[in-house]
C-alpha atoms as a PDB file:
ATOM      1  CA  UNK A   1       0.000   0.000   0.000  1.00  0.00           C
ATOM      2  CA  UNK A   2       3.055   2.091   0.706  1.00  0.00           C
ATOM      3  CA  UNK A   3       4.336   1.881  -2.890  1.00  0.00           C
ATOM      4  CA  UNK A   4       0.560   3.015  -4.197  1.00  0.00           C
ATOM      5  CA  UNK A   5       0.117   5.670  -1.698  1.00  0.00           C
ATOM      6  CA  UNK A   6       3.649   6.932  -3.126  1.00  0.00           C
ATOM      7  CA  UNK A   7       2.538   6.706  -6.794  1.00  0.00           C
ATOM      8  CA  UNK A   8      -0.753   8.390  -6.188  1.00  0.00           C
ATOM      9  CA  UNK A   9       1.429  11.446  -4.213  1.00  0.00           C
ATOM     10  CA  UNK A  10       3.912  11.512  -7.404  1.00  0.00           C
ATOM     11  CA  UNK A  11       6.323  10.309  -5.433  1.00  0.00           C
ATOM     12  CA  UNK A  12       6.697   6.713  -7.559  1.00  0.00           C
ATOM     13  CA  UNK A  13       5.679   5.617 -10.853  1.00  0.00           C
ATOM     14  CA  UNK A  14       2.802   3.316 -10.838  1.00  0.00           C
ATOM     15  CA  UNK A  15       4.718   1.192 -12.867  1.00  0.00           C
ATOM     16  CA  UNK A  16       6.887   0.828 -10.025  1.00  0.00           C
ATOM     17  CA  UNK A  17       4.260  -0.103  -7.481  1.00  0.00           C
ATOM     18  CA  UNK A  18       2.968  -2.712 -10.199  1.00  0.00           C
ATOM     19  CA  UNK A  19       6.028  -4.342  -9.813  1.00  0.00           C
ATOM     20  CA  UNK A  20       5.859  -4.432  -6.227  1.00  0.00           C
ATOM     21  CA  UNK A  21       2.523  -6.049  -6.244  1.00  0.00           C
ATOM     22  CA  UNK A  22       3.943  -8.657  -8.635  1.00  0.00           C
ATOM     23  CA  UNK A  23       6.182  -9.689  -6.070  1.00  0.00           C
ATOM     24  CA  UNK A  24       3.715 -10.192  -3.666  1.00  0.00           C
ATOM     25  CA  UNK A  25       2.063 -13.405  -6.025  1.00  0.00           C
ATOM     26  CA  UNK A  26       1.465 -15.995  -3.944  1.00  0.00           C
ATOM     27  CA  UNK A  27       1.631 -14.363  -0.622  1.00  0.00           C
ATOM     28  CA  UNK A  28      -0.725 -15.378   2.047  1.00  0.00           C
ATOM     29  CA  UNK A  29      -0.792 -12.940   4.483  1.00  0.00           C
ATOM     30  CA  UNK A  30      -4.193 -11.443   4.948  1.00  0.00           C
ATOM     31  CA  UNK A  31      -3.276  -7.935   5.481  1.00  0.00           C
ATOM     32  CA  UNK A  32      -0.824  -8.009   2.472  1.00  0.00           C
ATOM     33  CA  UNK A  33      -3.998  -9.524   0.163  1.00  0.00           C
ATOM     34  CA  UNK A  34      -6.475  -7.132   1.542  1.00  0.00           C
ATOM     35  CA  UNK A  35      -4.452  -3.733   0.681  1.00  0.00           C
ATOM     36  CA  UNK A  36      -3.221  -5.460  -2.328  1.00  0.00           C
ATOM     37  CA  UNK A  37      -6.887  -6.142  -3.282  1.00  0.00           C
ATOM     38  CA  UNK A  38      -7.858  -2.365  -2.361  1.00  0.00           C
ATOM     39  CA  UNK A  39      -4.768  -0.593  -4.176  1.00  0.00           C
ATOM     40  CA  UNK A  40      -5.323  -2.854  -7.622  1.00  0.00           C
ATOM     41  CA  UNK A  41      -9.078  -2.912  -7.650  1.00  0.00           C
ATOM     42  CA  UNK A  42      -9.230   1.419  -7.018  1.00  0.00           C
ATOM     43  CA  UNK A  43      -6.175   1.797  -9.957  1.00  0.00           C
ATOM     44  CA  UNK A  44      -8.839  -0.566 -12.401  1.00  0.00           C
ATOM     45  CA  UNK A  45     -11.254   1.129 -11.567  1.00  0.00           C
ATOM     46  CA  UNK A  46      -9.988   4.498 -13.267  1.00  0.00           C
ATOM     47  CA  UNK A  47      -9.722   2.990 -16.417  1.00  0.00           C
ATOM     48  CA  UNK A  48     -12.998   2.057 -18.048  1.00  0.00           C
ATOM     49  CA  UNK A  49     -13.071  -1.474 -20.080  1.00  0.00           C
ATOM     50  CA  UNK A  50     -15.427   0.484 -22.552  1.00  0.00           C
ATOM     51  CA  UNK A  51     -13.507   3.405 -23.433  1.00  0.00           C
ATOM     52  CA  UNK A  52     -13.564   4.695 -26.666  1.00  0.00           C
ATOM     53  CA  UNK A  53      -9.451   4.934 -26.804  1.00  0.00           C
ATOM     54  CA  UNK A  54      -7.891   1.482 -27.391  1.00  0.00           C
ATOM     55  CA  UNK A  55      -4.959   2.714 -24.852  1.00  0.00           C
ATOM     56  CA  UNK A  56      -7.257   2.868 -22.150  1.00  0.00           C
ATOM     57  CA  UNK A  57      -8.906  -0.080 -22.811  1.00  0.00           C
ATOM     58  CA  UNK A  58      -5.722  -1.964 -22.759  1.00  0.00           C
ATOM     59  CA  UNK A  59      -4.640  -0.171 -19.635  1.00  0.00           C
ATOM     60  CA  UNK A  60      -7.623  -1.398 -17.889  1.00  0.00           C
ATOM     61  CA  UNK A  61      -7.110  -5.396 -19.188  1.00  0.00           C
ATOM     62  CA  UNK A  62      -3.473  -5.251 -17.857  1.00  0.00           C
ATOM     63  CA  UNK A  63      -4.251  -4.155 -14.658  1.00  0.00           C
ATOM     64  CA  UNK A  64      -7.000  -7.073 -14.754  1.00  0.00           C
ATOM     65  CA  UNK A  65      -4.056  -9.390 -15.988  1.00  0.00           C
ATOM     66  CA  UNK A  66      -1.653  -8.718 -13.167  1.00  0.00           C
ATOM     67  CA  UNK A  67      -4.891  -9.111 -10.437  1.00  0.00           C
ATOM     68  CA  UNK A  68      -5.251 -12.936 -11.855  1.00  0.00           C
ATOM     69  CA  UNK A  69      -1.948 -13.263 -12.127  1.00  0.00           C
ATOM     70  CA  UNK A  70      -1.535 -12.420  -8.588  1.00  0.00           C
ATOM     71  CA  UNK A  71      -5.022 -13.973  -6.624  1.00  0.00           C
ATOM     72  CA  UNK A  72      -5.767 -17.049  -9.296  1.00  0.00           C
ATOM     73  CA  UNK A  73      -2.662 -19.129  -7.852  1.00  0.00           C
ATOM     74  CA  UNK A  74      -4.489 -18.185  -4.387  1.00  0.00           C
ATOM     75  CA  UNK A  75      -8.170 -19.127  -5.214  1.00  0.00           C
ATOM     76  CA  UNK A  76      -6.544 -22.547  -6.950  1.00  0.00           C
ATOM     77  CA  UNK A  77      -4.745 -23.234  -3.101  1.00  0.00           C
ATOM     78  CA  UNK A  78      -7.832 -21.600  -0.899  1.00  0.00           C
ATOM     79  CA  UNK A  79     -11.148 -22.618  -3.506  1.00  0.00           C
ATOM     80  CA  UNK A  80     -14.822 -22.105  -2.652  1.00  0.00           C
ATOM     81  CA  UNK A  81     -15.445 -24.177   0.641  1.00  0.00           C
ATOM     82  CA  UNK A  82     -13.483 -24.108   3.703  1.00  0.00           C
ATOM     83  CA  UNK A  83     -11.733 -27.630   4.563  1.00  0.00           C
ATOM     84  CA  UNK A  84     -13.843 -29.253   7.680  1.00  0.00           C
ATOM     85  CA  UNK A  85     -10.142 -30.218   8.937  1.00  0.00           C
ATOM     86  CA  UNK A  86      -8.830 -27.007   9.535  1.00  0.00           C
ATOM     87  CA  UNK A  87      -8.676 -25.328  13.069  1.00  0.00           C
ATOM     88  CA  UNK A  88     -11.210 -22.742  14.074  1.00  0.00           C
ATOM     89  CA  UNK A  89      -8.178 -19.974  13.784  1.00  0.00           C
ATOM     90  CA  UNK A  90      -7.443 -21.106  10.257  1.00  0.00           C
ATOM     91  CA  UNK A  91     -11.206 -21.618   9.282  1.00  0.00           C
ATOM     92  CA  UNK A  92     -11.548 -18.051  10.237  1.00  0.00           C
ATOM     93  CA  UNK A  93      -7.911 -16.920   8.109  1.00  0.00           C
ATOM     94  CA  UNK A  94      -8.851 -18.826   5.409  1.00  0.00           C
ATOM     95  CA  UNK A  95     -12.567 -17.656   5.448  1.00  0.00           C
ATOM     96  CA  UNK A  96     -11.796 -13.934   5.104  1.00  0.00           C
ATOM     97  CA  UNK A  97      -8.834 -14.426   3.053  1.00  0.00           C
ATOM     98  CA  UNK A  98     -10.589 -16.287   0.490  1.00  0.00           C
ATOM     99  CA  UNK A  99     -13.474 -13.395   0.359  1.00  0.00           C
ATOM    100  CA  UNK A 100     -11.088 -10.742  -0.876  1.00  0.00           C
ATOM    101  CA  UNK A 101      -9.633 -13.132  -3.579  1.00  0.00           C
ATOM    102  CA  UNK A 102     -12.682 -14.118  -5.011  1.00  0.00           C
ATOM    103  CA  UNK A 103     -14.336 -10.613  -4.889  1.00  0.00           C
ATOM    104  CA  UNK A 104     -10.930  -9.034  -6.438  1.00  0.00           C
ATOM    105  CA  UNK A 105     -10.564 -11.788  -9.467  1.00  0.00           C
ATOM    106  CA  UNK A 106     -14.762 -11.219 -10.265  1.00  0.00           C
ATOM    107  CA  UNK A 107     -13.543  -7.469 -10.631  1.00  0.00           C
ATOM    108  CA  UNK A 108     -10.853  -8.291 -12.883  1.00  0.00           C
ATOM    109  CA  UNK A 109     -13.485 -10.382 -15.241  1.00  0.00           C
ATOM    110  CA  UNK A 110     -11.835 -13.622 -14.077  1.00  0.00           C
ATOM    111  CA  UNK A 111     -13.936 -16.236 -15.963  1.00  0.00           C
ATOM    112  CA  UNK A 112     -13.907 -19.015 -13.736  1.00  0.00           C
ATOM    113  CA  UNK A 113     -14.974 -17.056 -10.713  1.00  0.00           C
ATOM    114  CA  UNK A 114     -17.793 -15.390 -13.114  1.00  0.00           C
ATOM    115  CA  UNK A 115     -18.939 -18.834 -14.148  1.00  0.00           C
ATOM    116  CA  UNK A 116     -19.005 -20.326 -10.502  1.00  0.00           C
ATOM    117  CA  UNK A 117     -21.159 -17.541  -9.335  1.00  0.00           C
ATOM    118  CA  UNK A 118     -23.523 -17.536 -12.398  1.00  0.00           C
ATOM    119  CA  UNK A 119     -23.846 -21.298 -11.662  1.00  0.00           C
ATOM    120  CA  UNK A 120     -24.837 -20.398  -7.635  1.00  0.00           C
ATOM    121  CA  UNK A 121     -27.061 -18.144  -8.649  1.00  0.00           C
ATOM    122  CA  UNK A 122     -28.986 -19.851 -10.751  1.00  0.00           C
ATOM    123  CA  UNK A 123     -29.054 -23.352  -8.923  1.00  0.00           C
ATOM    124  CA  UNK A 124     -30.266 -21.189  -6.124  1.00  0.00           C
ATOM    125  CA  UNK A 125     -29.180 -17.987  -4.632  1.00  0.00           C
ATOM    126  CA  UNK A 126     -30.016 -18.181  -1.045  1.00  0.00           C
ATOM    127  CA  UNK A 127     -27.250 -20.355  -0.980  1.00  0.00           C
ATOM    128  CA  UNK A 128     -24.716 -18.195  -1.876  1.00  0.00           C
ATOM    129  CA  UNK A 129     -22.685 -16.805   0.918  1.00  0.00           C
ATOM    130  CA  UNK A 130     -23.562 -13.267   2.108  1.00  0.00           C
ATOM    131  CA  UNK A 131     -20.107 -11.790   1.199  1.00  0.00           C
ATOM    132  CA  UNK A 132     -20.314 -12.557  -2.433  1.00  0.00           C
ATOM    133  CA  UNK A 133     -24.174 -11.880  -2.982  1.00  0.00           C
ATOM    134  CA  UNK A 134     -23.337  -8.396  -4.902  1.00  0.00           C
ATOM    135  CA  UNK A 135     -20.343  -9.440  -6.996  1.00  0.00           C
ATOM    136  CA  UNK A 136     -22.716 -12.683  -8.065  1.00  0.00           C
ATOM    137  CA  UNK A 137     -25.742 -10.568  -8.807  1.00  0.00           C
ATOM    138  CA  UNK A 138     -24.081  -7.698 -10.463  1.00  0.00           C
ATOM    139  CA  UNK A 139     -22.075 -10.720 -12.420  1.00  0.00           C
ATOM    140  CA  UNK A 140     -25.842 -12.264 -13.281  1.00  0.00           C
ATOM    141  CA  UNK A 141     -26.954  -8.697 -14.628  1.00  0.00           C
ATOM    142  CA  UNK A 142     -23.302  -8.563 -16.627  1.00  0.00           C
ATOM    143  CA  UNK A 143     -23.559 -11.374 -18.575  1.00  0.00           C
ATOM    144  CA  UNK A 144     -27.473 -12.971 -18.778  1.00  0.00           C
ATOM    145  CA  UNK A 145     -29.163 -10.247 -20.071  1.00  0.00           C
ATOM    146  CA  UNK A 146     -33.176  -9.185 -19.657  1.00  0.00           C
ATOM    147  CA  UNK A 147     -33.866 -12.511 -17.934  1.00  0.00           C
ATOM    148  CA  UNK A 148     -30.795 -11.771 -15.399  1.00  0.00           C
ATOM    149  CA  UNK A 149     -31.627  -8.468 -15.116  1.00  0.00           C
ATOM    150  CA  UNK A 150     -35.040  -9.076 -14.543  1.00  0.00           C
ATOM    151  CA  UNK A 151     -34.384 -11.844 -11.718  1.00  0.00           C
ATOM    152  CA  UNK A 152     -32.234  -9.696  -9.869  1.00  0.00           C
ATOM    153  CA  UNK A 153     -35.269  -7.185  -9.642  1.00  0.00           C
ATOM    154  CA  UNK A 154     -37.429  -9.793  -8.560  1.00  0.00           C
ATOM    155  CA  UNK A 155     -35.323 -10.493  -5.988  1.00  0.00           C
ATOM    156  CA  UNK A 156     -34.892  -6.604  -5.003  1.00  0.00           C
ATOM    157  CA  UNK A 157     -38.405  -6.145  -5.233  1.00  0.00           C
ATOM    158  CA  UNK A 158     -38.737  -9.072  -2.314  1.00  0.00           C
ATOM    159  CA  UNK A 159     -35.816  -8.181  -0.582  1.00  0.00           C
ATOM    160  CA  UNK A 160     -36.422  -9.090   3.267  1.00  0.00           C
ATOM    161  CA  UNK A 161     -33.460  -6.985   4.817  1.00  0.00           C
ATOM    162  CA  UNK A 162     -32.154  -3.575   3.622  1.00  0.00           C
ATOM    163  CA  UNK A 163     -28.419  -5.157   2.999  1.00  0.00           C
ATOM    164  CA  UNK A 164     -30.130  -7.980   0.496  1.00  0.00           C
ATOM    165  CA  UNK A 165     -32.198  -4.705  -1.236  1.00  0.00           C
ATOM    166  CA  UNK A 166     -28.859  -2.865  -1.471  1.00  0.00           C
ATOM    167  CA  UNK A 167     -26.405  -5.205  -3.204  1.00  0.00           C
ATOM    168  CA  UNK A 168     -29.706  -6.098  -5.798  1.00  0.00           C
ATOM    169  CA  UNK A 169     -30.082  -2.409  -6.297  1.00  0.00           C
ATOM    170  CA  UNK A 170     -26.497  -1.659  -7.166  1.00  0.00           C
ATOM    171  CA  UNK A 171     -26.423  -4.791  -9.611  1.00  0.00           C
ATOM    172  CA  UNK A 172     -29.180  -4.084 -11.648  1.00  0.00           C
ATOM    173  CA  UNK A 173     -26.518  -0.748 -12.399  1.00  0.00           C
ATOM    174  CA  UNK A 174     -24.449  -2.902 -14.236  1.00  0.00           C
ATOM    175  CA  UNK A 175     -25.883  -3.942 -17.356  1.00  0.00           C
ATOM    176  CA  UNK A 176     -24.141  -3.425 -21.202  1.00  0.00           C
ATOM    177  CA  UNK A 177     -26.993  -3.233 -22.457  1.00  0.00           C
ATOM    178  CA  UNK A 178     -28.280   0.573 -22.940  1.00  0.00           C
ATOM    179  CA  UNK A 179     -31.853   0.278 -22.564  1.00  0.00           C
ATOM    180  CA  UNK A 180     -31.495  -1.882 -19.577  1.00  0.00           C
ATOM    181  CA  UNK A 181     -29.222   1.030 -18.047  1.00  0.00           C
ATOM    182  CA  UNK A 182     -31.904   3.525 -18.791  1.00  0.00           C
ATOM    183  CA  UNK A 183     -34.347   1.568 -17.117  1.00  0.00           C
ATOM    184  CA  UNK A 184     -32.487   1.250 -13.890  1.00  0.00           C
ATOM    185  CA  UNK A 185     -32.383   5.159 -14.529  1.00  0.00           C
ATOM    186  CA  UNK A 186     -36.098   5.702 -15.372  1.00  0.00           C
ATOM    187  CA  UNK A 187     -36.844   2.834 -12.386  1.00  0.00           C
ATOM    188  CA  UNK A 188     -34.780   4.103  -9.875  1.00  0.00           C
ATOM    189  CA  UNK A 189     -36.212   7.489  -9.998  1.00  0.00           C
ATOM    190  CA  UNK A 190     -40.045   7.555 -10.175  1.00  0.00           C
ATOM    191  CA  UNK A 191     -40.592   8.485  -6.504  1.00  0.00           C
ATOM    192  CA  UNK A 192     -42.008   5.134  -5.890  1.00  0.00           C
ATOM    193  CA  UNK A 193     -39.897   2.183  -6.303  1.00  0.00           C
ATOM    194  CA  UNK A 194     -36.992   3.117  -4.825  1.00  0.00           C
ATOM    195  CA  UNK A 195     -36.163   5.212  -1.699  1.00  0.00           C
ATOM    196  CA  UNK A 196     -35.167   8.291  -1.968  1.00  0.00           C
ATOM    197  CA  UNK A 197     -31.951   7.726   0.236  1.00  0.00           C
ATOM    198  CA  UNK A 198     -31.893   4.753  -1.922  1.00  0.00           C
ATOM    199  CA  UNK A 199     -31.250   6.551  -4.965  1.00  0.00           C
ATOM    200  CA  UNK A 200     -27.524   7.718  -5.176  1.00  0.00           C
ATOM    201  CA  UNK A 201     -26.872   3.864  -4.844  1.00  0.00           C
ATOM    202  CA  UNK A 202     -28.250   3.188  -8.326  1.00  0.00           C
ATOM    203  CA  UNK A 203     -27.099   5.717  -9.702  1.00  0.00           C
ATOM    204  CA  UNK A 204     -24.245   5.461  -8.612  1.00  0.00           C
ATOM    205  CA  UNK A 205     -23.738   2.001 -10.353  1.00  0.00           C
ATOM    206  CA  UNK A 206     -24.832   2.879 -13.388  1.00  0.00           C
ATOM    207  CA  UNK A 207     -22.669   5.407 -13.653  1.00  0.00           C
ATOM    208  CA  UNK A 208     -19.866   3.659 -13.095  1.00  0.00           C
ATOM    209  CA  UNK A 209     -20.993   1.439 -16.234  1.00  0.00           C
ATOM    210  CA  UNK A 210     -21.802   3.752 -18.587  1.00  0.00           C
ATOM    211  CA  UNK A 211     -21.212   7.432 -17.543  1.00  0.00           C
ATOM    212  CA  UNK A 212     -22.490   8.919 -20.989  1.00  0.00           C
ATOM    213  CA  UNK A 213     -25.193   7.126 -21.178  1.00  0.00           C
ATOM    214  CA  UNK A 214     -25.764   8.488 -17.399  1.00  0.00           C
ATOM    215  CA  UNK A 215     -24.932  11.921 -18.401  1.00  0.00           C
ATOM    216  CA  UNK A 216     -27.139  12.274 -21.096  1.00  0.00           C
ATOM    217  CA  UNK A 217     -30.188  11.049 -19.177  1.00  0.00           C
ATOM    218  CA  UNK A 218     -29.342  13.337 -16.561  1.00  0.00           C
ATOM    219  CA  UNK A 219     -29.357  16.062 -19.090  1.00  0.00           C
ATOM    220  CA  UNK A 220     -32.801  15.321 -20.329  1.00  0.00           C
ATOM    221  CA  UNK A 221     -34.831  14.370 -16.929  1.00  0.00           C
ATOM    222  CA  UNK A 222     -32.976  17.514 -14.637  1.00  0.00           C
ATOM    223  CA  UNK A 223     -35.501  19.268 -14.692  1.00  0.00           C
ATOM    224  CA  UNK A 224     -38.287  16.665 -13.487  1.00  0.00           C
ATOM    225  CA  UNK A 225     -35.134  15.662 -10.823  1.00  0.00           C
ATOM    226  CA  UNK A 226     -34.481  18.634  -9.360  1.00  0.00           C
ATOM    227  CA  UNK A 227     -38.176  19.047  -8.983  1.00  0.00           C
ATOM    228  CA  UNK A 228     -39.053  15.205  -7.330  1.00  0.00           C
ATOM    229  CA  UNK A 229     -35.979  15.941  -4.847  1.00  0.00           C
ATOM    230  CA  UNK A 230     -36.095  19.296  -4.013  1.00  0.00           C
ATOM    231  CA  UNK A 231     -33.375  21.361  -2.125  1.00  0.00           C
ATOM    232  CA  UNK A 232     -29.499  20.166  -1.988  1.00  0.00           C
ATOM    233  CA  UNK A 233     -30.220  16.555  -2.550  1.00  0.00           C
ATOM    234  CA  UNK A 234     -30.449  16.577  -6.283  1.00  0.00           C
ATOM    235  CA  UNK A 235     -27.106  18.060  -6.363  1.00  0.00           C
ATOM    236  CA  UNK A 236     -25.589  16.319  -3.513  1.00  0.00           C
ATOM    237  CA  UNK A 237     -26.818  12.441  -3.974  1.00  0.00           C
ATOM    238  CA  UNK A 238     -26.882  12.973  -7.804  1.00  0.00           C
ATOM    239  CA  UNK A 239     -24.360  15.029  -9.387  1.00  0.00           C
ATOM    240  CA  UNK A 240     -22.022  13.517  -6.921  1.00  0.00           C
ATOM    241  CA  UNK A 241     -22.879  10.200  -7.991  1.00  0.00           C
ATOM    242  CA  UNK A 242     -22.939  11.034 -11.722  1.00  0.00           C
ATOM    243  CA  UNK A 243     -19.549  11.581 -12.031  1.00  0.00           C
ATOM    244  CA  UNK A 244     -17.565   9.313  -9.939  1.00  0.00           C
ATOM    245  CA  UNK A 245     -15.508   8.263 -13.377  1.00  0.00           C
ATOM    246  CA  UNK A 246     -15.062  11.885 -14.533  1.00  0.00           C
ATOM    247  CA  UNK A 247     -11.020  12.419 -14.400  1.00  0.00           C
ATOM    248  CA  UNK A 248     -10.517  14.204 -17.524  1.00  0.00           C
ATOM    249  CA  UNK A 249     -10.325  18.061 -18.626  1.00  0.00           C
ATOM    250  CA  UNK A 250     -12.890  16.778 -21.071  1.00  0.00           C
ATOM    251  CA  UNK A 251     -15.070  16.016 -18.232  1.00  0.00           C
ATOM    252  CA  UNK A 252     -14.606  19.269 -16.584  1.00  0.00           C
ATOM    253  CA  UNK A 253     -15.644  21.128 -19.074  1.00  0.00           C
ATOM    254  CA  UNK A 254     -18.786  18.684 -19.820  1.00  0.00           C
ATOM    255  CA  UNK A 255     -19.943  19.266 -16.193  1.00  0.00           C
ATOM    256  CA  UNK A 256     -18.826  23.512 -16.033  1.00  0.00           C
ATOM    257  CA  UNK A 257     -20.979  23.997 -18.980  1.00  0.00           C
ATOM    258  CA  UNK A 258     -23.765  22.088 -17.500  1.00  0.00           C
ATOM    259  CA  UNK A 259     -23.861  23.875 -14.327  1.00  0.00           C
ATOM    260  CA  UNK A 260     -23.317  27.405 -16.034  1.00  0.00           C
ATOM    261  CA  UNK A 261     -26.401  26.713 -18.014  1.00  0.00           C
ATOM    262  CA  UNK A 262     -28.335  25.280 -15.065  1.00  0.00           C
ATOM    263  CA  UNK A 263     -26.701  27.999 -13.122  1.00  0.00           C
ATOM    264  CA  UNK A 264     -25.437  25.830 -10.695  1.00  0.00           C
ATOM    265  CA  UNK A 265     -21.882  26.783 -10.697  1.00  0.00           C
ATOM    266  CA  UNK A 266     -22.310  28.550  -7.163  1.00  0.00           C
ATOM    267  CA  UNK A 267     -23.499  24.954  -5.749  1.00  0.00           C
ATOM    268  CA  UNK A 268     -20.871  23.713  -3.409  1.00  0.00           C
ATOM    269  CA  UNK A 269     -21.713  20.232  -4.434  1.00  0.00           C
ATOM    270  CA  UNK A 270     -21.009  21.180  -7.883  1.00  0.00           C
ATOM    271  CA  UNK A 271     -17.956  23.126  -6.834  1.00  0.00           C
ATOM    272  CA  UNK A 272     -16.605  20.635  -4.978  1.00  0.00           C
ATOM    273  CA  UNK A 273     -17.065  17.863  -7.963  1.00  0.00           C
ATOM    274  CA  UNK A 274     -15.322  20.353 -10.243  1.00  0.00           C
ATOM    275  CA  UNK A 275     -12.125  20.451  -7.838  1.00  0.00           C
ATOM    276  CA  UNK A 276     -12.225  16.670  -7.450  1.00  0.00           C
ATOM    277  CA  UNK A 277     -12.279  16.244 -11.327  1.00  0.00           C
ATOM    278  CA  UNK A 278      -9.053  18.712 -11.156  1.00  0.00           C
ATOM    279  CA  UNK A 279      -7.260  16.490  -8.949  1.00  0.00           C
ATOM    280  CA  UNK A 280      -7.669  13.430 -10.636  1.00  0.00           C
ATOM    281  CA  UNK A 281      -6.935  14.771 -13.758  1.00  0.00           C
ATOM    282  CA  UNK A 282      -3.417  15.455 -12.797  1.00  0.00           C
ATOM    283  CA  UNK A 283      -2.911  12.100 -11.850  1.00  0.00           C
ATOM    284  CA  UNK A 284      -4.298  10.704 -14.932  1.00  0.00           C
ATOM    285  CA  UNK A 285      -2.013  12.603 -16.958  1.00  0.00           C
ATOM    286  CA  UNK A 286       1.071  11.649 -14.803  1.00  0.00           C
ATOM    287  CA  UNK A 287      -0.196   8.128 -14.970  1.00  0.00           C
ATOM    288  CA  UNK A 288      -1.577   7.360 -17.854  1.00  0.00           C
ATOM    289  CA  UNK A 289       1.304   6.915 -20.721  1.00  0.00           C
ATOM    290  CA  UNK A 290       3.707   5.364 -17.803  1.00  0.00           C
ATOM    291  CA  UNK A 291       0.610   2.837 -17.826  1.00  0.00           C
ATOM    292  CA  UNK A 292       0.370   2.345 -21.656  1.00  0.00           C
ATOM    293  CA  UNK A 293       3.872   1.847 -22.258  1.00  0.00           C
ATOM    294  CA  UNK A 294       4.292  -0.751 -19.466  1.00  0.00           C
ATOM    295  CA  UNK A 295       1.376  -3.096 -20.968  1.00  0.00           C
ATOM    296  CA  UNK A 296       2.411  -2.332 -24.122  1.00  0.00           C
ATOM    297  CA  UNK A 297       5.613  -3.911 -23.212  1.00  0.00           C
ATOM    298  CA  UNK A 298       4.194  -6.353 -21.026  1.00  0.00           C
ATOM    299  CA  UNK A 299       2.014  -7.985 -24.719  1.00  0.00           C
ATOM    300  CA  UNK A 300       5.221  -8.087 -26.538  1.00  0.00           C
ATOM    301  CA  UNK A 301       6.873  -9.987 -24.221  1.00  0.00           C
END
């Protein structure tokens, strides 16, 4: 975590801290997995897999290669179940060791872990253990379509506990599929079948899919938003969630002229999205061709 911290201060090339990670393959340490699994999964998650430029597409795969490369060899040695001969302490090692593997490789599109979950699901969800319940929905919505999609709101829809209604809600955010995104939209915001403290969560996750598609929407329906939730909270638990992905001076200027002509630009939430967009601009410049020309590299050999 020390070398990422470094790299994310300018202190270190990422490249660097890359390498570091690499040598940590096959390490069993829970606390070295765990902030291993939080610096690689927040770097991946800067880079979207559907990008329009090829670069950042491939910047995004090859931080999804060096997460398998890393947690596969542990998932082979750890698997699914625990073993009934271990000792309570190691039950409980293995147990939460084996929950940040499996949730880091389904980030990194690691087919065998999407395939097992698909396969839970399907023979029977309730079954599936609590700590992979979002990753195996939102990996149901990914990949079966309508009828995936549509099961996970069923199961939203019936959800008996707020946690269970929360990790359907933020799956059904993660369809490809366009008009499946802009009905999680449309869904998630007619005053009635979601909460309204609910909201940002959906939102959220679509966004993080497909933040034009989000954008756009947003552009059309602000005015029936801002008007269904009054006050701060369209700006707060929407724009804020709109644009967790924006890290670009492209994306500055997107959301500046938006909130001039909306005259929102006095809006601290607004303001404060603005300055966050800044920040991580300058580290996506300072990262981004260190990043292309390591994976670059990385395919020829």
């Amino acid at each position: 975590s020390d070398a990422f911290a470094m790299a994310d201060a300018g202190y270190l090339p990422y490249t660097a801290a890359l390498k570091v990670a690499k040598e940590a393959k096959g390490v069993e340490t829970f606390a070295v997995v765990m902030e291993l699994s939080d610096c690689l999964s927040s770097l991946l998650r800067r880079y979207d897999k559907n990008a329009q430029d090829d670069n950042e597409k491939a910047i995004h795969f090859g931080i999804c290669g060096v997460i398998c490369d890393i947690f596969a060899p542990l998932l082979d040695k750890f698997g699914w179940e625990s073993k009934e001969s271990s000792s309570t302490a190691d039950l409980s090692h293995d147990s939460t060791l084996r929950q940040y593997v499996i949730r880091t490789l389904g980030v990194a599109h690691h087919k065998a872990v999407m395939d097992e979950l698909k396969k839970r699901f399907w023979n029977g969800w309730e079954s599936v253990p609590a700590e992979y319940l979002r990753l195996c929905f939102s990996t149901v919505v990914r990949q079966d379509g309508e009828k995936g999609y549509q099961a996970v709101k069923d199961i939203y829809e019936n959800a008996d506990s707020a946690l269970l209604s929360r990790h359907a809600l933020v799956a059904l955010g993660k369809s490809p599929e366009k008009k499946l995104q802009e009905k999680s939209l449309d869904w998630g915001t007619d005053g009635k079948s979601v909460r309204a403290q609910d909201v940002r969560w959906i939102l959220a996750s679509v966004t993080k899919t497909a933040p034009q598609v989000v954008w756009e929407w947003f552009g059309k329906n602000f005015e029936r938003l801002e008007k269904d939730y009054s006050g701060l909270k369209v700006y707060q638990a929407i724009i804020g969630n709109l644009t967790p992905n924006f890290n670009t001076t492209k994306h500055q200027e997107v959301l500046h002229a938006f909130a001039a002509e909306k005259k929102l630009l006095s809006v601290r939430a607004v303001k404060q999205t603005l300055e966050r967009i800044s920040i991580l601009e300058k580290r996506r410049k300072r990262e981004f061709s260190l990043l292309k020309n390591y994976f670059a590299k990385e395919h020829q050999t």
